[in-house]
C-alpha atoms as a PDB file:
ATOM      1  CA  UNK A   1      59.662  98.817 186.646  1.00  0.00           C
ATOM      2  CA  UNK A   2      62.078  96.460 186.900  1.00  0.00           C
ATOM      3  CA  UNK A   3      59.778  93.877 184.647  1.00  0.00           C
ATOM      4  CA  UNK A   4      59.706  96.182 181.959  1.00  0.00           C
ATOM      5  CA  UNK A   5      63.881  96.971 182.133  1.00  0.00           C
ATOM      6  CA  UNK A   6      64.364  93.058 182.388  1.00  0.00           C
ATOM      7  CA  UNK A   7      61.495  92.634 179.007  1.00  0.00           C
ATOM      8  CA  UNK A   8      63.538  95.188 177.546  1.00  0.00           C
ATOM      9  CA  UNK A   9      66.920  93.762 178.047  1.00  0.00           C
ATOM     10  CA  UNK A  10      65.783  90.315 177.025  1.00  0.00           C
ATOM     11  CA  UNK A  11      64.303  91.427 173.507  1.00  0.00           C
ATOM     12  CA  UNK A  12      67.613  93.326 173.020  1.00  0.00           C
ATOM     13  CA  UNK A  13      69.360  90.457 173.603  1.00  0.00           C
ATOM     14  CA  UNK A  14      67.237  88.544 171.453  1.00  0.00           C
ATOM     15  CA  UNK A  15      67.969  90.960 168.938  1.00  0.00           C
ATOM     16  CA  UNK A  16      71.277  90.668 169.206  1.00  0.00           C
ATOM     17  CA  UNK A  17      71.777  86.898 168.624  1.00  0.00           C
ATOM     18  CA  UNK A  18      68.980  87.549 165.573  1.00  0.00           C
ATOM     19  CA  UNK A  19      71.377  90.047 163.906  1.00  0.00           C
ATOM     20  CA  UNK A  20      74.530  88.089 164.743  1.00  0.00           C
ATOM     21  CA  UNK A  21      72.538  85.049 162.969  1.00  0.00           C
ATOM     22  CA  UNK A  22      71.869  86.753 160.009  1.00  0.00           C
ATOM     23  CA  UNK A  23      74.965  88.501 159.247  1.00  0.00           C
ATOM     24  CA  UNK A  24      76.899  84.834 159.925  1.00  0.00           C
ATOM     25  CA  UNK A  25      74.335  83.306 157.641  1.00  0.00           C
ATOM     26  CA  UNK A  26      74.470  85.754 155.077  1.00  0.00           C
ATOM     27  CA  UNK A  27      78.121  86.001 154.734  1.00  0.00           C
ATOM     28  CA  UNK A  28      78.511  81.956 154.581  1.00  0.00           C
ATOM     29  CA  UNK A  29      75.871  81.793 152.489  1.00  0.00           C
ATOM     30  CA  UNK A  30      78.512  83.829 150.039  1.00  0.00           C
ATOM     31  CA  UNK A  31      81.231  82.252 150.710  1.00  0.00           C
ATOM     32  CA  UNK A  32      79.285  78.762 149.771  1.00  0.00           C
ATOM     33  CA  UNK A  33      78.758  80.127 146.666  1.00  0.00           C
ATOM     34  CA  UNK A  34      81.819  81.166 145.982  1.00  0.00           C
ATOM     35  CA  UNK A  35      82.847  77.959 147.088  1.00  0.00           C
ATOM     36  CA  UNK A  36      80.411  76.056 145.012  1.00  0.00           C
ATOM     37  CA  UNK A  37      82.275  77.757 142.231  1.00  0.00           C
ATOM     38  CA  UNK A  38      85.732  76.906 142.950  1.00  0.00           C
ATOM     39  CA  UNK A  39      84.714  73.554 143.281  1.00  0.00           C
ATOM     40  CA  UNK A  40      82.650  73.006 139.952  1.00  0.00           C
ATOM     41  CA  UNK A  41      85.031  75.250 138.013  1.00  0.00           C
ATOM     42  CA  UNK A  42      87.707  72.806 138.300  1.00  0.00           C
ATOM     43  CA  UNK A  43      84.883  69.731 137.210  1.00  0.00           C
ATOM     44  CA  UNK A  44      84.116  72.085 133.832  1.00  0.00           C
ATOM     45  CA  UNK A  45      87.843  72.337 133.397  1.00  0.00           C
ATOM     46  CA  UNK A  46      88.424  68.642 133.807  1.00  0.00           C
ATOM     47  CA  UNK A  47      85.571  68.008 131.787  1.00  0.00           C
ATOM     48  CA  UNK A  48      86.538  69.937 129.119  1.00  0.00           C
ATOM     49  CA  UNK A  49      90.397  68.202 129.447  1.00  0.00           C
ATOM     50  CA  UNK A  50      88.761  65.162 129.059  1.00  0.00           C
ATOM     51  CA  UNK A  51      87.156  66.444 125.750  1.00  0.00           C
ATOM     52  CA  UNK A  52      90.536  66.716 123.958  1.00  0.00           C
ATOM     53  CA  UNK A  53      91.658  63.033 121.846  1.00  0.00           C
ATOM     54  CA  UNK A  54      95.193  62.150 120.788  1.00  0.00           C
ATOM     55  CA  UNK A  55      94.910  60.386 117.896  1.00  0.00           C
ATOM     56  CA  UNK A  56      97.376  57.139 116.721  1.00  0.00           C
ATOM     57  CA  UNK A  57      97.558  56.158 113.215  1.00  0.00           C
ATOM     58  CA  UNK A  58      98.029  52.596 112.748  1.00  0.00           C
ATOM     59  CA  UNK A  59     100.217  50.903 109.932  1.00  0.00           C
ATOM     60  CA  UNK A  60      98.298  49.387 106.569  1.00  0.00           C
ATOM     61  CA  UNK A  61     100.429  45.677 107.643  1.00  0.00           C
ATOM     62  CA  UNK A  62      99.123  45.800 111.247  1.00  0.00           C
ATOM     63  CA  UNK A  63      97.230  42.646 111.617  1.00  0.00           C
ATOM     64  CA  UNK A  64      94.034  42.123 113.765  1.00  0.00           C
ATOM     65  CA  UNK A  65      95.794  40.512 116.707  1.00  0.00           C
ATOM     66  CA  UNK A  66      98.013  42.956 117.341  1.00  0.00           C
ATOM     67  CA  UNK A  67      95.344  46.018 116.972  1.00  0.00           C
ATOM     68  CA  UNK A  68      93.536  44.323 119.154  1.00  0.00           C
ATOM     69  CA  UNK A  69      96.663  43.854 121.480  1.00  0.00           C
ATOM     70  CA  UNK A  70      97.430  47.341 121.395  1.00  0.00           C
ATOM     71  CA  UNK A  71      93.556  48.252 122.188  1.00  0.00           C
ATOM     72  CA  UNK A  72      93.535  46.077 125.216  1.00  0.00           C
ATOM     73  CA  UNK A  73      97.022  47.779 126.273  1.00  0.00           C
ATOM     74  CA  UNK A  74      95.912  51.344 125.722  1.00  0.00           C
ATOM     75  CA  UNK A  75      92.639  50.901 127.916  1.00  0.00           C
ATOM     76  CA  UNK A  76      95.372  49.675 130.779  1.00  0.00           C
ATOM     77  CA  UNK A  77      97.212  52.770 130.398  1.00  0.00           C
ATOM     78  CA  UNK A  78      97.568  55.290 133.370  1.00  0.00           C
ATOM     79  CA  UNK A  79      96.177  58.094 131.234  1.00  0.00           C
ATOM     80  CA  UNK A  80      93.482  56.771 129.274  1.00  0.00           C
ATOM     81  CA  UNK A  81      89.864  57.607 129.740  1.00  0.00           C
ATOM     82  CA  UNK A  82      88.525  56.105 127.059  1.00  0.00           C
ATOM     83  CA  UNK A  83      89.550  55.252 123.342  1.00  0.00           C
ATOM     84  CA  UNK A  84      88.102  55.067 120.236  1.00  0.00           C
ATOM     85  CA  UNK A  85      88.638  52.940 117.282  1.00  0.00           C
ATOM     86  CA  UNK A  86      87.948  54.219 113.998  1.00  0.00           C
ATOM     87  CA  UNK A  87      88.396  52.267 110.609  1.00  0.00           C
ATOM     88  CA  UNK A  88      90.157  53.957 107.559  1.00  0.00           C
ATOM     89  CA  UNK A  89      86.423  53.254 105.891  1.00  0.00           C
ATOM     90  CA  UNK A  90      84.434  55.487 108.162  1.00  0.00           C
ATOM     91  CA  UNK A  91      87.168  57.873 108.348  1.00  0.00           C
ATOM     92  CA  UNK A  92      86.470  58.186 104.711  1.00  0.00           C
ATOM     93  CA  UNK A  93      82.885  58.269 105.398  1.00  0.00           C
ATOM     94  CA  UNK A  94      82.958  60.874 107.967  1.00  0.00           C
ATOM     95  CA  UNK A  95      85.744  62.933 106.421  1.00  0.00           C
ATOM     96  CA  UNK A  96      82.951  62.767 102.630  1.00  0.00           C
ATOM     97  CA  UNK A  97      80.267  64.368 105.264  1.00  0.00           C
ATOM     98  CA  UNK A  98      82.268  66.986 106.450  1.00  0.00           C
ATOM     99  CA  UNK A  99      83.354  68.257 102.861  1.00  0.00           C
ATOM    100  CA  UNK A 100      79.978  67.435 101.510  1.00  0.00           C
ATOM    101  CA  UNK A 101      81.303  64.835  98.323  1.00  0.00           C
ATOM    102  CA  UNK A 102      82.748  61.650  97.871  1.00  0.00           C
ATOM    103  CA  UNK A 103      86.431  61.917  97.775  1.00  0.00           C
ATOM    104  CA  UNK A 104      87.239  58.147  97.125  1.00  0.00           C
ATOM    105  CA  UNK A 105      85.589  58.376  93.207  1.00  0.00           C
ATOM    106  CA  UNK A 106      88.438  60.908  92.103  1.00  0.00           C
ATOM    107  CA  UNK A 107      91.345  59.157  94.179  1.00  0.00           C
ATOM    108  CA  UNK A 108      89.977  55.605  93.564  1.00  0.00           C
ATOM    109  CA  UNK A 109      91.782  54.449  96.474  1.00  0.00           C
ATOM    110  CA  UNK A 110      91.464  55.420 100.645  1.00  0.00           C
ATOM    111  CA  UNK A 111      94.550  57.050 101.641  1.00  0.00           C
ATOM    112  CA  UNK A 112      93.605  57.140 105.440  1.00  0.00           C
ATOM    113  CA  UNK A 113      94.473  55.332 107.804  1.00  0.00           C
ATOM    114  CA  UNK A 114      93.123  53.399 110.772  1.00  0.00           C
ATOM    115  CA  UNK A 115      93.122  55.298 113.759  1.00  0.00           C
ATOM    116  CA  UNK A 116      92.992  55.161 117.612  1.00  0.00           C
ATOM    117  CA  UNK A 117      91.717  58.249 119.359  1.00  0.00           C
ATOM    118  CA  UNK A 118      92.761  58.082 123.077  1.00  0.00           C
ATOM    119  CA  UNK A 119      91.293  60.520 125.434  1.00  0.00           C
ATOM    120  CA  UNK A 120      92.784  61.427 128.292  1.00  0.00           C
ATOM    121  CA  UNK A 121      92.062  62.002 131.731  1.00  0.00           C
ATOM    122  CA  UNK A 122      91.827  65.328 132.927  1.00  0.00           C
ATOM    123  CA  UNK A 123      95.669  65.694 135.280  1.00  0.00           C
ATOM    124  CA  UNK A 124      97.402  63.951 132.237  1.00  0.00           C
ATOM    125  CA  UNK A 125      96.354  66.913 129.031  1.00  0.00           C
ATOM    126  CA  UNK A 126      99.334  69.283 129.444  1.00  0.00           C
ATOM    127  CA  UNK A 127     101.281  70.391 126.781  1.00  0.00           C
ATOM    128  CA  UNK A 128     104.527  68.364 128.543  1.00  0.00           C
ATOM    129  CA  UNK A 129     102.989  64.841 129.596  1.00  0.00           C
ATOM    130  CA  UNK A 130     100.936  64.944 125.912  1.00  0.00           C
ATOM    131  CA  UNK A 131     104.351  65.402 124.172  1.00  0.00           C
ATOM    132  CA  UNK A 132     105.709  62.110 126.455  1.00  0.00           C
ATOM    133  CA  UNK A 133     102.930  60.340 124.967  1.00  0.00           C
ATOM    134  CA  UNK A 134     103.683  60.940 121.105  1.00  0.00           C
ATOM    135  CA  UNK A 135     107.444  60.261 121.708  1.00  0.00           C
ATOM    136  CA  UNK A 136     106.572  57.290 123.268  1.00  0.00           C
ATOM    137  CA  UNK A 137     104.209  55.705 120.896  1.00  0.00           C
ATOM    138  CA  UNK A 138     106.275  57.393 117.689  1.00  0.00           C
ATOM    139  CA  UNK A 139     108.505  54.526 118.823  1.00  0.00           C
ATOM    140  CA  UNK A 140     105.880  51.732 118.654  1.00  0.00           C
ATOM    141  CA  UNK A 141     106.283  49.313 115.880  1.00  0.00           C
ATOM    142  CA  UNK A 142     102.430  49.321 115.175  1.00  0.00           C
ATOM    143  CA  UNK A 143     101.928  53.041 114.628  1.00  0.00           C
ATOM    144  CA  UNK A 144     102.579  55.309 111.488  1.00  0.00           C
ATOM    145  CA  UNK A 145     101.912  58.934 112.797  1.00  0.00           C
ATOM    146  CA  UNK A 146     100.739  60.709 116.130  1.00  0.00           C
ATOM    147  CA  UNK A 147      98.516  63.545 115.777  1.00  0.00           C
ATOM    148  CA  UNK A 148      96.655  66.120 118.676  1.00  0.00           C
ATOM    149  CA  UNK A 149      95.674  69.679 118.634  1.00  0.00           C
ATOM    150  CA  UNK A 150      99.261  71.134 119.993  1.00  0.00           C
ATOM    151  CA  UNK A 151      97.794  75.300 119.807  1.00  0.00           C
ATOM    152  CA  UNK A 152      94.815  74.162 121.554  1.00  0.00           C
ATOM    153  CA  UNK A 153      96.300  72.373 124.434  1.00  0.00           C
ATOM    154  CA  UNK A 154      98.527  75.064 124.688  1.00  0.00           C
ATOM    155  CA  UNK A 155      96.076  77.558 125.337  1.00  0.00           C
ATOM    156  CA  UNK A 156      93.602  75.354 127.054  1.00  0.00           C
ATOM    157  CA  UNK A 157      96.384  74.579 130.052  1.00  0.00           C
ATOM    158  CA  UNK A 158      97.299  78.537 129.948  1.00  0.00           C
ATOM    159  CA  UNK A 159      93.698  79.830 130.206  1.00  0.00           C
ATOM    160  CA  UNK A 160      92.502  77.170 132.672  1.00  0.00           C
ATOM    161  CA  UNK A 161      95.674  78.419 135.130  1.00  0.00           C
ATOM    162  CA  UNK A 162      95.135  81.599 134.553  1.00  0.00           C
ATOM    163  CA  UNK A 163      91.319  81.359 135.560  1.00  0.00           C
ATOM    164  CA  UNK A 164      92.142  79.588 138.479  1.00  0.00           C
ATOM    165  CA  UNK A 165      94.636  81.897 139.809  1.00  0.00           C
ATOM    166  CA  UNK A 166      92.222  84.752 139.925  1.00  0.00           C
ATOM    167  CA  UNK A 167      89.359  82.512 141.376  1.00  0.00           C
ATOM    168  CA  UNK A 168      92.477  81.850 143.995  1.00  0.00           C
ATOM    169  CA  UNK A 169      92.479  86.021 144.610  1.00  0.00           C
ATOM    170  CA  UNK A 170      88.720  86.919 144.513  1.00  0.00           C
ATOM    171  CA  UNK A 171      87.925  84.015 147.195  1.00  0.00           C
ATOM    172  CA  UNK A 172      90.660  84.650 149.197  1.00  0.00           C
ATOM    173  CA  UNK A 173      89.806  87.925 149.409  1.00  0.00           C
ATOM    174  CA  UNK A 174      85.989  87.284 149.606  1.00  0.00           C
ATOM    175  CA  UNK A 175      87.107  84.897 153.084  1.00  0.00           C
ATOM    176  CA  UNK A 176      88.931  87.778 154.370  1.00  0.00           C
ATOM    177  CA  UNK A 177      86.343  90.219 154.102  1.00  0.00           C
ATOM    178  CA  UNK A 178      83.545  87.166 155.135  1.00  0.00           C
ATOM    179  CA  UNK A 179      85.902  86.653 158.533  1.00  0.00           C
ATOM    180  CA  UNK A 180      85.952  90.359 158.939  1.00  0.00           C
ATOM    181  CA  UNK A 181      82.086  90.869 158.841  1.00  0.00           C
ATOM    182  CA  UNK A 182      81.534  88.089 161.290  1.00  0.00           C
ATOM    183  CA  UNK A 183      83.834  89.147 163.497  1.00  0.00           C
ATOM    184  CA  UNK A 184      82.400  92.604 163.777  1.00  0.00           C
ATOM    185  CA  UNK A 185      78.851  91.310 164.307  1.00  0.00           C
ATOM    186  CA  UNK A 186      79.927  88.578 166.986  1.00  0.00           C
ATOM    187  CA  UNK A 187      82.726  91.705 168.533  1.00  0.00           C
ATOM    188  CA  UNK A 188      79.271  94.037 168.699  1.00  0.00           C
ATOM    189  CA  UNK A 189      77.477  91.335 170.727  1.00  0.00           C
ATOM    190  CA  UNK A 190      80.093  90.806 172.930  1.00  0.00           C
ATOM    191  CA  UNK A 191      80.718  94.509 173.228  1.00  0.00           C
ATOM    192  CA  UNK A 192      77.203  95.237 174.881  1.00  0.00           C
ATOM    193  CA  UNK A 193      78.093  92.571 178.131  1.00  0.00           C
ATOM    194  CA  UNK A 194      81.700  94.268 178.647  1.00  0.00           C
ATOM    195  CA  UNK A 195      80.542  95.541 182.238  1.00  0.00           C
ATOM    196  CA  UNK A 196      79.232  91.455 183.008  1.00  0.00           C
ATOM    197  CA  UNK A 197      82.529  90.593 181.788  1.00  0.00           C
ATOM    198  CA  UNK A 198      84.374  93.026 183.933  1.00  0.00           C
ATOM    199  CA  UNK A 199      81.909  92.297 186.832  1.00  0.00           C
ATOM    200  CA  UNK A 200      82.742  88.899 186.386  1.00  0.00           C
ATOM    201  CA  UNK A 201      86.263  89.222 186.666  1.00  0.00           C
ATOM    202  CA  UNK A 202      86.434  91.515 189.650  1.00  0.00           C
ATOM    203  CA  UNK A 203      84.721  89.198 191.930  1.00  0.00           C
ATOM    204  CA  UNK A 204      87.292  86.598 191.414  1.00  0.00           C
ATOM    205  CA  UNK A 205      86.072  84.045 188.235  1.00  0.00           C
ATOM    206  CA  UNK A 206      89.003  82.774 186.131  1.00  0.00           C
ATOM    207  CA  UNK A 207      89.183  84.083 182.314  1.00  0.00           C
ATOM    208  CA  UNK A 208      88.915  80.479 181.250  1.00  0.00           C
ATOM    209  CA  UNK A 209      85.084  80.606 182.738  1.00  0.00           C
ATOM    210  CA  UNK A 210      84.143  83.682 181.702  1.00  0.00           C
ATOM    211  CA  UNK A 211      84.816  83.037 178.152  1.00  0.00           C
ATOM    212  CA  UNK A 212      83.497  79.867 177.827  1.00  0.00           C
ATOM    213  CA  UNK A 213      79.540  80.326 177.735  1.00  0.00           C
ATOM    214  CA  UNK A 214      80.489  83.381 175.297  1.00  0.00           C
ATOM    215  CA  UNK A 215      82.225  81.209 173.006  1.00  0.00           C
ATOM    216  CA  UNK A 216      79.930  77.837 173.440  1.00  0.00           C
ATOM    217  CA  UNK A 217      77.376  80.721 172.849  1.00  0.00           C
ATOM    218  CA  UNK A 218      78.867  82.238 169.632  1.00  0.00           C
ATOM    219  CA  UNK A 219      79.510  78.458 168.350  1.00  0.00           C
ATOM    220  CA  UNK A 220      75.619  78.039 168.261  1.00  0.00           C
ATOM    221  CA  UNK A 221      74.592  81.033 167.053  1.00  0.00           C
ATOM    222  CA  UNK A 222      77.462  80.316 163.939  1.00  0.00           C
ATOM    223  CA  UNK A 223      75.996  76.661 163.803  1.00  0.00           C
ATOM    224  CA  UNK A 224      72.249  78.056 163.425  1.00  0.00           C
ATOM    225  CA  UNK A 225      73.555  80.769 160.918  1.00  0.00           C
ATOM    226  CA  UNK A 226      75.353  77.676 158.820  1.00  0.00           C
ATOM    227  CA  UNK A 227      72.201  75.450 158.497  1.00  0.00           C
ATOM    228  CA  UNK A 228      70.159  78.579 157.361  1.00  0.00           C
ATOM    229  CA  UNK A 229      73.100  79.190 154.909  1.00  0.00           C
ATOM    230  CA  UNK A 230      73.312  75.744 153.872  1.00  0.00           C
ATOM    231  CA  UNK A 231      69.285  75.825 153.217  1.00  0.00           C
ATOM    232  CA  UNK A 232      69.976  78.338 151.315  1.00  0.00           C
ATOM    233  CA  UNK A 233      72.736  76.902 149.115  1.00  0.00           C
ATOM    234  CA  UNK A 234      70.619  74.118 148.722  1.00  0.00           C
ATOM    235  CA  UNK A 235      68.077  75.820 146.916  1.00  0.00           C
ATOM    236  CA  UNK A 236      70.301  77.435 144.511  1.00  0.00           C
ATOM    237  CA  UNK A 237      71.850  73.605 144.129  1.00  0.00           C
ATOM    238  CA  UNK A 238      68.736  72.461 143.543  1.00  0.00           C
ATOM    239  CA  UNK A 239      67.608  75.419 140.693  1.00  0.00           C
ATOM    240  CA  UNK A 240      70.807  75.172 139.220  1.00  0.00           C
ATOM    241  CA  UNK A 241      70.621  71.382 138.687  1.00  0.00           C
ATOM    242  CA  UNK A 242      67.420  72.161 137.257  1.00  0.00           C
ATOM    243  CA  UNK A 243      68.126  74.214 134.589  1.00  0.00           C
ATOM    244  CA  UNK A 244      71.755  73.032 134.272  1.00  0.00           C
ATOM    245  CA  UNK A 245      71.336  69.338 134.392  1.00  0.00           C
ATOM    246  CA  UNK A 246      75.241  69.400 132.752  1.00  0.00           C
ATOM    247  CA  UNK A 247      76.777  70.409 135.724  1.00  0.00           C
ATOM    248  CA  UNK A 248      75.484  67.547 137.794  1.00  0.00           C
ATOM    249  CA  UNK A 249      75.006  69.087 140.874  1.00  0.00           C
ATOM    250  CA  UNK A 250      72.815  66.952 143.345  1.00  0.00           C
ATOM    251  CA  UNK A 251      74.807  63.536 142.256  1.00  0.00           C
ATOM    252  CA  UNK A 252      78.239  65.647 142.985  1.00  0.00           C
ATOM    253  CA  UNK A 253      78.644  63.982 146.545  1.00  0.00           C
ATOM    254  CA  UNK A 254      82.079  64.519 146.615  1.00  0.00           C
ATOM    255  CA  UNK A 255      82.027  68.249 145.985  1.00  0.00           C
ATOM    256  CA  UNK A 256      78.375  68.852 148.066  1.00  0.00           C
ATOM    257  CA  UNK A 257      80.221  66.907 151.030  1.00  0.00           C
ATOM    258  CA  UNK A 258      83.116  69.656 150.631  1.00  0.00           C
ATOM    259  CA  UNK A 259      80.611  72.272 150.803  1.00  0.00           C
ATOM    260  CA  UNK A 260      79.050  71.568 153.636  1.00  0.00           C
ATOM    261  CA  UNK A 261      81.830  70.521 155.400  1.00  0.00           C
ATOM    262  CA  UNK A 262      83.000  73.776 154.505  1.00  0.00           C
ATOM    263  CA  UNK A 263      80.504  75.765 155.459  1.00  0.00           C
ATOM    264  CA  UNK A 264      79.923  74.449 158.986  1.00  0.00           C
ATOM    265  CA  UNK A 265      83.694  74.262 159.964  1.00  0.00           C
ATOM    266  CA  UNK A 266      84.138  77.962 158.810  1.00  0.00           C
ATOM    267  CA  UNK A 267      81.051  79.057 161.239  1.00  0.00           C
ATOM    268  CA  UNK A 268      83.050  76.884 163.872  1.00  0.00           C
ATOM    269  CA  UNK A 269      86.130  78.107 163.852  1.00  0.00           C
ATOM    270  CA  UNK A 270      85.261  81.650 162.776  1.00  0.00           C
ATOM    271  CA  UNK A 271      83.238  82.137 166.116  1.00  0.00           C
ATOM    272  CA  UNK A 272      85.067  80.478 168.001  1.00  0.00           C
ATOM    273  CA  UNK A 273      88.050  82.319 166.779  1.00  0.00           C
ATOM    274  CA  UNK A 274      86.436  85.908 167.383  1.00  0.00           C
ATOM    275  CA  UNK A 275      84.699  85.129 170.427  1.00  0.00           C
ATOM    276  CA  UNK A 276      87.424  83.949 172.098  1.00  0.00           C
ATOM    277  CA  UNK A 277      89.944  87.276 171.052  1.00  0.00           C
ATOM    278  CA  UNK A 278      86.768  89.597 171.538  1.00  0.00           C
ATOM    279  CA  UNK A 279      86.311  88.329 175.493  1.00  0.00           C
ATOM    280  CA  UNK A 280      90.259  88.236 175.856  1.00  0.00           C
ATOM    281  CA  UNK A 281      90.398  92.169 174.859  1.00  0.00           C
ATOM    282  CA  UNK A 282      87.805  93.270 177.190  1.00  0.00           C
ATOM    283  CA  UNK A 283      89.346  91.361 179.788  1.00  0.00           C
ATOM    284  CA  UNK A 284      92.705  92.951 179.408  1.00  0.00           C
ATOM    285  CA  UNK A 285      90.865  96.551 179.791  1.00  0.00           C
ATOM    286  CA  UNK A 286      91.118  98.239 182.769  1.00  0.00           C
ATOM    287  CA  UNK A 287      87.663  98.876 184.176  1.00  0.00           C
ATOM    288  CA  UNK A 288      87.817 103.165 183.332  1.00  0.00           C
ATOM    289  CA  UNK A 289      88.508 101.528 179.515  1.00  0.00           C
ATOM    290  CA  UNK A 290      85.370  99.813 179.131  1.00  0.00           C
ATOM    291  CA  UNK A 291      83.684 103.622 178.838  1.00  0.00           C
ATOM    292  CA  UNK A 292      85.191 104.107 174.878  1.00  0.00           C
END
């Protein structure tokens, strides 16, 4: 008799840390996601920062040194990703293309002018630091005219903070409720070993030692729960760099690194967290308590 109540005990237990396992895995399995999005939402909106040219329009009498010069000086700049020379002559060309004739036969003469687009990196396109610029190089000797899509960046620097603000809310939010759930399902395990606890207690052991194979206990059942999220997360990666070869997924160590990082210090911290605050309350009970 006592075989079968000890069998039976053992596969309830077993079912325990198997539902405790899942639930941790499943909700930071979500929260990786959600995480994965944070992450490449701000490489999309960097990427498409880095999209956006300020052009300079260089003077007819500027000679070749000093374009040059002024080349080599740009590309040393703070804010400069890349730039991009472009003649007056394929301005004309490209400019012909885009309204389908040849304007030059009815002017007889190119009014453009040599240009410099300069794109930017990413934390320098805002409306305020882009303005800076085309005061600054208004004042250069060498350039005529300073020209970049004002409306655009405008809305561009709105829409991106706006975005990220309510990414900010829903995954806030999303780690509440993800602590919440894995508190309940490591709370319910701990819940079924009250009367060991109290036992425990009563015949002298410190709280210190009864909490500690709980919470070294908890700890690996989070760190199991992690690597089955992280498989998990891996898959999708892998899919999603698949048919989204843009996003560059699997060559993102930097953000990957933060997401697993992520991942498996949550599941540490979150059990050890509720483990440790679960044992404490049944430990403050009084032993007629541990009946409700």
């Amino acid at each position: 008799m006592s075989s079968k109540f000890d069998s039976y005990q053992k596969r309830r237990l077993h079912s325990s840390y198997f539902s405790v396992v899942i639930s941790i895995a499943l909700v930071l399995f979500m929260v990786g996601i959600l995480g994965l999005v944070l992450l490449k939402s701000t490489f999309i909106a960097n990427r498409v920062k880095e999209k956006v040219a300020i052009t300079l329009f260089l003077k007819d009498a500027i000679s070749t040194k000093n374009r040059e010069d002024l080349k080599a000086s740009l590309k040393k700049e703070a804010f400069t990703k890349k730039i991009i020379y472009i003649s007056k002559t394929r301005a004309a060309k490209i400019y012909s293309k885009e309204i389908g004739e040849d304007f030059l036969k009815f002017l007889g003469t190119n009014p453009l002018k040599n240009g410099i687009d300069i794109y930017l990196k990413a934390d320098f396109v805002t409306p305020e630091i882009m303005q800076d610029i085309e005061t600054r190089f208004l004042k250069n000797a060498f350039v005529a005219d300073v020209s970049y899509d004002k409306p655009l960046i405008n809305i561009l620097t709105k829409n991106i903070k706006r975005i990220s603000f309510w990414l900010l809310v829903v995954s806030s939010f999303l780690s509440l409720v993800a602590m919440i759930l894995i508190n309940s399902s490591i709370r319910l395990s701990i819940y079924s070993k009250r009367f060991n606890i109290k036992t425990m207690q009563m015949v002298g052991a410190t709280k210190s030692f009864i909490r500690r194979p709980f919470i070294w206990q908890s700890i690996k059942l989070g760190t199991i729960g992690a690597f089955l999220a992280l498989i998990a997360l891996g898959i999708i990666v892998f899919y999603l760099d698949k048919y989204a070869p843009s996003l560059a997924l699997i060559k993102d160590y930097i953000t990957l690194g933060y997401l697993v990082g992520g991942v498996l210090i949550s599941a540490f911290l979150i059990s050890w967290l509720s483990t440790f605050f679960a044992t404490q309350r049944f430990l403050n009970l009084q032993t007629d308590e541990l009946y409700y």
